[in-house]
N, C-alpha and C. Protein backbone atom coordinates (compact mmCIF):
# COMPACT_ATOMS: atom_id res chain seq x y z
N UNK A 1 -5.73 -2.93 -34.89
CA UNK A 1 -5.82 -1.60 -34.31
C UNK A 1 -6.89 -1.56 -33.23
N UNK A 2 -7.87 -2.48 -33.20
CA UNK A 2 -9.32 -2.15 -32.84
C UNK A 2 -9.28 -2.74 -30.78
N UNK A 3 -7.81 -4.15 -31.09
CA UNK A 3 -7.11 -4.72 -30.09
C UNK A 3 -6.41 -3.72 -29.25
N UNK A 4 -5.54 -3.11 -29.76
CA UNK A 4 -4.69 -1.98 -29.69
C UNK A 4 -5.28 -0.96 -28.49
N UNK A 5 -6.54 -0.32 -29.38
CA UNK A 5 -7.19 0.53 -28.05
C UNK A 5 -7.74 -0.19 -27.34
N UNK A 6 -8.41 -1.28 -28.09
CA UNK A 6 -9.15 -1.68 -25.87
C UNK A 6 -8.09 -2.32 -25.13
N UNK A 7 -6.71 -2.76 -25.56
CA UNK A 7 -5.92 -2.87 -24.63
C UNK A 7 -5.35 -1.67 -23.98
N UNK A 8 -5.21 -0.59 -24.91
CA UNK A 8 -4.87 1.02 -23.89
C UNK A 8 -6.07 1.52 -23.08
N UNK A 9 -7.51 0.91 -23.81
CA UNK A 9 -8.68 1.91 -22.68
C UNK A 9 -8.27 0.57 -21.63
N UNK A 10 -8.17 -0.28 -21.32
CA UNK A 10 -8.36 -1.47 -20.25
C UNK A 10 -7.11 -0.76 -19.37
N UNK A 11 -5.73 -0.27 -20.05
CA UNK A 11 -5.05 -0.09 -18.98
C UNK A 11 -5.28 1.62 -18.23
N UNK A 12 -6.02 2.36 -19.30
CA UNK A 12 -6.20 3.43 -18.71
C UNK A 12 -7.11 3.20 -17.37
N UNK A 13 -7.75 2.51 -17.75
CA UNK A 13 -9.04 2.33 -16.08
C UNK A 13 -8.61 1.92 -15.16
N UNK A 14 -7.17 0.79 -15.69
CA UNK A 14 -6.06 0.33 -14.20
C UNK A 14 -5.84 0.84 -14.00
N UNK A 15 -5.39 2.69 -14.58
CA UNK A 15 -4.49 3.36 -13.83
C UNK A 15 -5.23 4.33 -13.16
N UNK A 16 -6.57 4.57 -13.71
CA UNK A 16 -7.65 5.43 -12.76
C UNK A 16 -7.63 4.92 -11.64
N UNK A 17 -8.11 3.81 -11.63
CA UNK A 17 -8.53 3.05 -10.20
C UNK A 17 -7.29 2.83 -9.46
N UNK A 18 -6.06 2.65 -10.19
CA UNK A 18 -4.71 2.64 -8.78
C UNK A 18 -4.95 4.04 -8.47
N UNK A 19 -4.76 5.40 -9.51
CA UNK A 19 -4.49 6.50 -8.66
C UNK A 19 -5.69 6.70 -7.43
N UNK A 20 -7.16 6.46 -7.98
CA UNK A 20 -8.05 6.71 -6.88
C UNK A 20 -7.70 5.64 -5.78
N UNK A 21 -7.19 4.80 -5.36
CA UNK A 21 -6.99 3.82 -4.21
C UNK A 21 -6.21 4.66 -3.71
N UNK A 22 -4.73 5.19 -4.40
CA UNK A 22 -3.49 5.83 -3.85
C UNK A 22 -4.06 7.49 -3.27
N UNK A 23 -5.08 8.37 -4.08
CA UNK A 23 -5.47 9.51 -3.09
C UNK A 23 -6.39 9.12 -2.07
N UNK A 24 -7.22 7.53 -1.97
CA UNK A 24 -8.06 7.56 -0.76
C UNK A 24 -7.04 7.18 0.39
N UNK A 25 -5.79 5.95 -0.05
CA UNK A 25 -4.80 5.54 0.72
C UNK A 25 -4.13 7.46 1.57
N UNK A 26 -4.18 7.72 0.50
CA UNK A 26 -3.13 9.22 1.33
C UNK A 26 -4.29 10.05 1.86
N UNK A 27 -5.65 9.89 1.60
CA UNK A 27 -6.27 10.92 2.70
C UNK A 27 -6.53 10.18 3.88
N UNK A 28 -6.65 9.06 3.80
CA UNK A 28 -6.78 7.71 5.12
C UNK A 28 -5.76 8.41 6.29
N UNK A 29 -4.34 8.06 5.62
CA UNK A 29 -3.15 8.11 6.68
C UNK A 29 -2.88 9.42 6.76
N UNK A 30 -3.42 10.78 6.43
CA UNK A 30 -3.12 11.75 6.43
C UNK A 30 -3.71 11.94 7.83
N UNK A 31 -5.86 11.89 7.66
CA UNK A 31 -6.68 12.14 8.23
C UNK A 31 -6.24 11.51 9.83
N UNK A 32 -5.59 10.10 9.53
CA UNK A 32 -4.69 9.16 10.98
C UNK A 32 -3.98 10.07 11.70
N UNK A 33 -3.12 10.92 10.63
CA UNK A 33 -1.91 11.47 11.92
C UNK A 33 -2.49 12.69 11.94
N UNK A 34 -3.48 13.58 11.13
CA UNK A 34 -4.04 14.65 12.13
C UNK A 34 -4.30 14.23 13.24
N UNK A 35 -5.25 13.50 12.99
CA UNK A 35 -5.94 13.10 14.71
C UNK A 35 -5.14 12.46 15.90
N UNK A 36 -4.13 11.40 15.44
CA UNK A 36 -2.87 11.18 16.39
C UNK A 36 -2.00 12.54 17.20
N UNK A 37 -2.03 13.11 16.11
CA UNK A 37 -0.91 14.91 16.47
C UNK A 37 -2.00 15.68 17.42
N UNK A 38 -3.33 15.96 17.15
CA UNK A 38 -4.06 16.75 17.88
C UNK A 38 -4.49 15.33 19.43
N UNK A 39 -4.63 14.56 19.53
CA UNK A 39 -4.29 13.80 20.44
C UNK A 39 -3.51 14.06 21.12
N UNK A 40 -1.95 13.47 20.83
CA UNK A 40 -0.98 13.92 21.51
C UNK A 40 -0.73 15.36 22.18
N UNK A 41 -1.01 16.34 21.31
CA UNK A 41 -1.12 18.14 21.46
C UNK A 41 -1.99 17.85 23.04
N UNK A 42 -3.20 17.45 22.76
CA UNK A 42 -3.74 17.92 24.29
C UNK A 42 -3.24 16.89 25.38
N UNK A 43 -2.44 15.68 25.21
CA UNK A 43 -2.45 15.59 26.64
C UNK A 43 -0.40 16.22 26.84
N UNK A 44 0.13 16.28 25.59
CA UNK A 44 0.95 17.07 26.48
C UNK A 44 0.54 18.57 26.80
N UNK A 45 -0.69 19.05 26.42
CA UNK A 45 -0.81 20.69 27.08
C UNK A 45 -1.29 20.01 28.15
N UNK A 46 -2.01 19.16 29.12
CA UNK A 46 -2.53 18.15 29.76
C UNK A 46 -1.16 18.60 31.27
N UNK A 47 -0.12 17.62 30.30
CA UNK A 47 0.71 17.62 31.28
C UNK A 47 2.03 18.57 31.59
N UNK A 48 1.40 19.88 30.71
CA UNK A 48 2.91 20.55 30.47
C UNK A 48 3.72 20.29 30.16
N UNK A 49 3.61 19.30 28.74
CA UNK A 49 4.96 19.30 28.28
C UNK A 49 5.68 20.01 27.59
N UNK A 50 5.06 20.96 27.62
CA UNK A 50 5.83 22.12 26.31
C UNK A 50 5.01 23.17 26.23
């Protein structure tokens, strides 16, 4: 039994640490295409594109 849980606490901490990689991974590429979109935004107000 004693096997049992430290093999479930060992995988609980794998799965902490994937989810925290996976919300820093999604604020990374989030924070990317704000700044790509507000980029783009000023040089087409730049050039009148829309």
């Amino acid at each position: 039994m004693r096997f049992f849980t430290k093999k479930l606490s060992s995988y609980a901490a794998i799965s902490m640490l994937m989810t925290l990689i996976a919300v820093i991974f999604l604020y990374i590429m989030g924070n990317a295409l704000i700044q790509t979109t507000e980029s783009y935004q000023q040089v087409a107000k730049a050039e009148n594109v829309y």
